[in-house]
C-alpha atoms as a PDB file:
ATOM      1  CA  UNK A   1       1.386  -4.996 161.810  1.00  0.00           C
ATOM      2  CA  UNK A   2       4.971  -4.781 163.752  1.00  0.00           C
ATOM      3  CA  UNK A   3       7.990  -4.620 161.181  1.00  0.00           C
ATOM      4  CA  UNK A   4      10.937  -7.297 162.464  1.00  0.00           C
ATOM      5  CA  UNK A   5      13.099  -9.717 161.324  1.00  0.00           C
ATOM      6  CA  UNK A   6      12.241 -13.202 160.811  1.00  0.00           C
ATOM      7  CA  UNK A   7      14.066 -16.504 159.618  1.00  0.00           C
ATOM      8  CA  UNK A   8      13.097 -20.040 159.222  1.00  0.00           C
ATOM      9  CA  UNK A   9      16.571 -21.647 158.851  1.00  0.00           C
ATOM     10  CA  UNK A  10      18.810 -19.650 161.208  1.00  0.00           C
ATOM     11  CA  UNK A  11      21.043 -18.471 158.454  1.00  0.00           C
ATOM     12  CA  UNK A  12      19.217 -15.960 156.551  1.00  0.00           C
ATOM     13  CA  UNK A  13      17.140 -13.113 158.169  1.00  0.00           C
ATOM     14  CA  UNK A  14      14.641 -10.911 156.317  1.00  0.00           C
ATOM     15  CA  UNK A  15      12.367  -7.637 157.020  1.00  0.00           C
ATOM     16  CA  UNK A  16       9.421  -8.625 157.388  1.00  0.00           C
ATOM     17  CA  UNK A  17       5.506  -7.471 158.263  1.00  0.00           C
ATOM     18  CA  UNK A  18       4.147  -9.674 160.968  1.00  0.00           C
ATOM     19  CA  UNK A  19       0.548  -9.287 162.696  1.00  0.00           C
ATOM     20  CA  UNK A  20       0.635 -10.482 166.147  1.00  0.00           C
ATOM     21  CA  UNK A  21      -2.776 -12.563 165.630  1.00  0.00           C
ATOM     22  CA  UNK A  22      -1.676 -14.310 162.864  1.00  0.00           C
ATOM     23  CA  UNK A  23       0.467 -16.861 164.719  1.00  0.00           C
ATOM     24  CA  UNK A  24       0.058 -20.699 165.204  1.00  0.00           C
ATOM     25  CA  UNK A  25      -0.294 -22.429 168.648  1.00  0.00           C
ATOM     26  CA  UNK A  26       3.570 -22.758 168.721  1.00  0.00           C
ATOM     27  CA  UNK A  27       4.173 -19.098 168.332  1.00  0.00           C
ATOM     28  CA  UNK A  28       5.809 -19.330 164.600  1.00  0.00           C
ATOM     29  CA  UNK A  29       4.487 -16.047 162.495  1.00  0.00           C
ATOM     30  CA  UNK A  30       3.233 -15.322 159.012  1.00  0.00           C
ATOM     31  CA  UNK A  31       5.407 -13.117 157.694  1.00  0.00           C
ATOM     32  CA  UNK A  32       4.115 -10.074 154.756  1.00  0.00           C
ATOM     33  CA  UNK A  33       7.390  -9.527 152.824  1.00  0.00           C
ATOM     34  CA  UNK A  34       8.171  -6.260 150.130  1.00  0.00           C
ATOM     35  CA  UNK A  35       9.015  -7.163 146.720  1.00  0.00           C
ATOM     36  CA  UNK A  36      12.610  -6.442 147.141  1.00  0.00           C
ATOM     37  CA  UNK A  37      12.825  -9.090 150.152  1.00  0.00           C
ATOM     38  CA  UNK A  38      10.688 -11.505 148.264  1.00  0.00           C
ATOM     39  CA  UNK A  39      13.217 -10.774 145.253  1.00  0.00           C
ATOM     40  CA  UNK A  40      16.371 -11.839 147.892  1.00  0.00           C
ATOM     41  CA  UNK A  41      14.498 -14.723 149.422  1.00  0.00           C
ATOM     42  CA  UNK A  42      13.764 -16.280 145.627  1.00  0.00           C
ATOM     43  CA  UNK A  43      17.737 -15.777 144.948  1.00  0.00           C
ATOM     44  CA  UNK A  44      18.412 -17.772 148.504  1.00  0.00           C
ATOM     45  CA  UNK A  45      15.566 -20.570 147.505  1.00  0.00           C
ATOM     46  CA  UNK A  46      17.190 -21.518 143.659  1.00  0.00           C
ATOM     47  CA  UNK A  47      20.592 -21.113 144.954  1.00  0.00           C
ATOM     48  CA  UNK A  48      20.111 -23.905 147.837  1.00  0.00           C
ATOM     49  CA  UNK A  49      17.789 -26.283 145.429  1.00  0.00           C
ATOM     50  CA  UNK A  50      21.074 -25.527 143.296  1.00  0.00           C
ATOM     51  CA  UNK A  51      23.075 -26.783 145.588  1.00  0.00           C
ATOM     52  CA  UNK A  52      21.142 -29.545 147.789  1.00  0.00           C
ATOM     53  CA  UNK A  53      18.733 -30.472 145.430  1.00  0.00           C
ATOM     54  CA  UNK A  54      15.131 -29.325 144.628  1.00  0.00           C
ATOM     55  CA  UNK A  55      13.323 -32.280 146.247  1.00  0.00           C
ATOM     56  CA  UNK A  56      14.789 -31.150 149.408  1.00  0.00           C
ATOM     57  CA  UNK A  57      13.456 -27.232 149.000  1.00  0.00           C
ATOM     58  CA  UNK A  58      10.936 -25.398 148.087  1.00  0.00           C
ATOM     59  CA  UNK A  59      11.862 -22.609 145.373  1.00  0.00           C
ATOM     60  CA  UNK A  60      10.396 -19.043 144.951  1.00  0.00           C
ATOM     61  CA  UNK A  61      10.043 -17.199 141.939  1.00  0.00           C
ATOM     62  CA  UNK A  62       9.310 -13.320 140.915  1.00  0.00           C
ATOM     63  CA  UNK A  63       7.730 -13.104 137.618  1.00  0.00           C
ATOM     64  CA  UNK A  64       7.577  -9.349 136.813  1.00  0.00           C
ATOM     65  CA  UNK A  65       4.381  -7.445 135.178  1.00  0.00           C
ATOM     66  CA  UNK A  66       2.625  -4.020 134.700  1.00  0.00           C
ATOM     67  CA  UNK A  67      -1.583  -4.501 135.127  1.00  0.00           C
ATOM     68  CA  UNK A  68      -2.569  -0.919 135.829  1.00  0.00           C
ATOM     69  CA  UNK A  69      -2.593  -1.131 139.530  1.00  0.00           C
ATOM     70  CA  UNK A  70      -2.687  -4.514 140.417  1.00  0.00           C
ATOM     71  CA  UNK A  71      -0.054  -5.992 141.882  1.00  0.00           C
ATOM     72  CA  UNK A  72       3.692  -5.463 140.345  1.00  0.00           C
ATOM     73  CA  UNK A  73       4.769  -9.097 139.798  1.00  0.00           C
ATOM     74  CA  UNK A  74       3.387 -12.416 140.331  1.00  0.00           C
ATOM     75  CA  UNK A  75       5.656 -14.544 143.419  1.00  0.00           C
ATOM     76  CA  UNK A  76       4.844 -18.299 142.593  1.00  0.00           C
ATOM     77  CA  UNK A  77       6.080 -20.911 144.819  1.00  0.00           C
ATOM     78  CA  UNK A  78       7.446 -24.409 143.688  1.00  0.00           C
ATOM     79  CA  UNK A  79       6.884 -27.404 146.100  1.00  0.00           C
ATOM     80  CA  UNK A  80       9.463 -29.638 143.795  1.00  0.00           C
ATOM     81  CA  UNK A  81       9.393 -32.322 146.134  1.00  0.00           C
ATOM     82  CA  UNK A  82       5.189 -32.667 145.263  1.00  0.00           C
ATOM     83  CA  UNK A  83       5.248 -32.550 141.568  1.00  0.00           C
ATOM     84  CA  UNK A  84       5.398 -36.263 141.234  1.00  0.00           C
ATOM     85  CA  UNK A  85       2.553 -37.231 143.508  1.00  0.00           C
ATOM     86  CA  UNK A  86       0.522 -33.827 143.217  1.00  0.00           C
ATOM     87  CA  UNK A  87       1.252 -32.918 139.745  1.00  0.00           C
ATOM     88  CA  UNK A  88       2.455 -29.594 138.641  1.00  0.00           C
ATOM     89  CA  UNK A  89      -0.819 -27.585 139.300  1.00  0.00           C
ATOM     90  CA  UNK A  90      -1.182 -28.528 142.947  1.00  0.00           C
ATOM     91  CA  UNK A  91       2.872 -28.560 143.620  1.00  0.00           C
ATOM     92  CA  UNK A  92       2.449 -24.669 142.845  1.00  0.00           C
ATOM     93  CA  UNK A  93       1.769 -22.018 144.341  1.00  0.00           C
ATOM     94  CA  UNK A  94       0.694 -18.317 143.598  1.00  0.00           C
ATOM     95  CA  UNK A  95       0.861 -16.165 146.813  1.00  0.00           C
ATOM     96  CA  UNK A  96      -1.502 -13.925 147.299  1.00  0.00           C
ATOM     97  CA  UNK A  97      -0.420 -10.218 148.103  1.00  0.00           C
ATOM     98  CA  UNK A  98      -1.752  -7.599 150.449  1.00  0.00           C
ATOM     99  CA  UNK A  99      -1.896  -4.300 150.252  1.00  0.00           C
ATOM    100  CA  UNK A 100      -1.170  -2.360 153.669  1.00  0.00           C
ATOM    101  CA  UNK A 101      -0.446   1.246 155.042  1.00  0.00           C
ATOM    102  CA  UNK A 102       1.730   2.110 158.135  1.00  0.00           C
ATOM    103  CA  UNK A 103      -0.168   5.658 159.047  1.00  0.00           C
ATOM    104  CA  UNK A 104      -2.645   5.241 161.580  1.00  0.00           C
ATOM    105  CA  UNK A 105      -5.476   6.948 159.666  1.00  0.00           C
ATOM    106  CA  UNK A 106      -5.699   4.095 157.493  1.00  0.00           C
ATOM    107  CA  UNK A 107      -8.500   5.729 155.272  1.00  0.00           C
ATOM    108  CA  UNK A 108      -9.783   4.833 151.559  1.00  0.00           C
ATOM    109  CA  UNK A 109      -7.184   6.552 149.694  1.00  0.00           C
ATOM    110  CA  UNK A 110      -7.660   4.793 146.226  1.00  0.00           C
ATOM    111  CA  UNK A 111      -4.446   7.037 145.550  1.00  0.00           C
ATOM    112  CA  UNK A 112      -2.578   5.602 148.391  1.00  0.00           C
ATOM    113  CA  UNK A 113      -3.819   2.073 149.285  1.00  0.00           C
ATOM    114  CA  UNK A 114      -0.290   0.759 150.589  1.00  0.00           C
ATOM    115  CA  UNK A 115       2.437  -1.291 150.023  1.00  0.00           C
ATOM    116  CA  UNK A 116       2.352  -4.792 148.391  1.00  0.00           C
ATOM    117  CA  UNK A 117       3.323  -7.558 150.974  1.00  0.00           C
ATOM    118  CA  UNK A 118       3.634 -11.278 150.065  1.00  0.00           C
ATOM    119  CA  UNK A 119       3.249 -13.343 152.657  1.00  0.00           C
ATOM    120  CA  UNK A 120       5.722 -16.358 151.193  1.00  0.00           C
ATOM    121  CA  UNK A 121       5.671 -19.810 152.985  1.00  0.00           C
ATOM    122  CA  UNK A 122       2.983 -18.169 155.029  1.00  0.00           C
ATOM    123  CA  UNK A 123       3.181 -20.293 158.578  1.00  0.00           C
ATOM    124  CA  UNK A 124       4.190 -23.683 156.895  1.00  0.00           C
ATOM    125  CA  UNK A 125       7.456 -22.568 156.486  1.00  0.00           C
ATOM    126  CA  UNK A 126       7.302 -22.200 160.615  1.00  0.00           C
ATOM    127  CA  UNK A 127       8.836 -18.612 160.197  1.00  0.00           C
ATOM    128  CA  UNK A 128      10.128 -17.190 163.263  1.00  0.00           C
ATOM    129  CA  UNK A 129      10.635 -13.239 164.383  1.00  0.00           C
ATOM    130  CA  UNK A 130      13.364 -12.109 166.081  1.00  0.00           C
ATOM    131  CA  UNK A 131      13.427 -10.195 169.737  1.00  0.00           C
ATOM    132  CA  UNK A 132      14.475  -6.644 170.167  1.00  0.00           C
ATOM    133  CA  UNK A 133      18.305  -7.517 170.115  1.00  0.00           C
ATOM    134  CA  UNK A 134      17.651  -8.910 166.365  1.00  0.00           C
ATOM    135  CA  UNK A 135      19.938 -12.373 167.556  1.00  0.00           C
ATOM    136  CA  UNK A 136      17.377 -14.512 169.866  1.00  0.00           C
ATOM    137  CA  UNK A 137      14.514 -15.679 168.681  1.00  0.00           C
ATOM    138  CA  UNK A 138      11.123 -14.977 169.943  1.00  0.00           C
ATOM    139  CA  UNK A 139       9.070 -18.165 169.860  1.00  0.00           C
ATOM    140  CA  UNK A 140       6.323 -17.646 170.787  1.00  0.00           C
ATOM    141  CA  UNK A 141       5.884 -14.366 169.200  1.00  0.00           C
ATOM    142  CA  UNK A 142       5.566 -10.995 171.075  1.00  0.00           C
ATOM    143  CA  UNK A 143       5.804  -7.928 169.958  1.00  0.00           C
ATOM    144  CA  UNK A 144       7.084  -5.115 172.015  1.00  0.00           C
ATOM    145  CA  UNK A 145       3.860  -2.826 172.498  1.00  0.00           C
END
């Protein structure tokens, strides 16, 4: 995984996780997000369906837990504009978190299995990184070696 900056709206920009391979034919990535970023981009998500409406955005949420080593909150995604033709249960989504490591020796550690990463909007939301100046966008994706 390379750590960059991506955006999907050319306003906001967030850290992100990206792996090279996990990019669609148009070079948009799937971006792993920490808890804190995920925490920022939920703030951005309400405050926009706030202000444009929530048929026109889809909203993120953070719902905080403790289970004993799984992950440290639940991130659910709302797909508002879906509800009335999907119904609540498909208009909703919970995203699935990684775990990952940044050393190279990547071993079984059950003490140290990594950071949580969310990968919110996934490539849907047609996420895009940022090139090593962090102001032009890289599409297609390709990170420096």
């Amino acid at each position: 995984m390379h750590r960059v900056m991506v955006s999907n709206n050319d306003r906001d920009k967030y850290p992100a996780a990206t792996d090279p391979a996990e990019c669609d034919d148009e070079g948009y990535v799937k971006p792993y997000f920490d808890l804190d970023t995920v925490r920022e981009l939920a703030a951005n998500t309400q405050a926009a369906a706030k202000e444009f409406g929530h048929d026109s955005i889809d909203t993120v949420h953070v719902v905080d837990g403790d289970a004993d080593g799984k992950p440290p909150a639940l991130v659910v995604v709302v797909t508002w504009m879906d509800i009335e033709s999907k119904g609540v249960a498909k208009a909703t989504t919970i995203v699935e978190p990684i775990r990952h490591r940044e050393d190279e020796d990547q071993d079984d550690d059950p003490e140290d299995a990594g950071d949580w990463l969310w990968p919110v909007g996934g490539l849907a939301w047609r996420w895009y990184a940022f090139g090593p100046d962090g102001i032009h966008p890289q599409i297609p994706y390709k990170p420096e070696q």
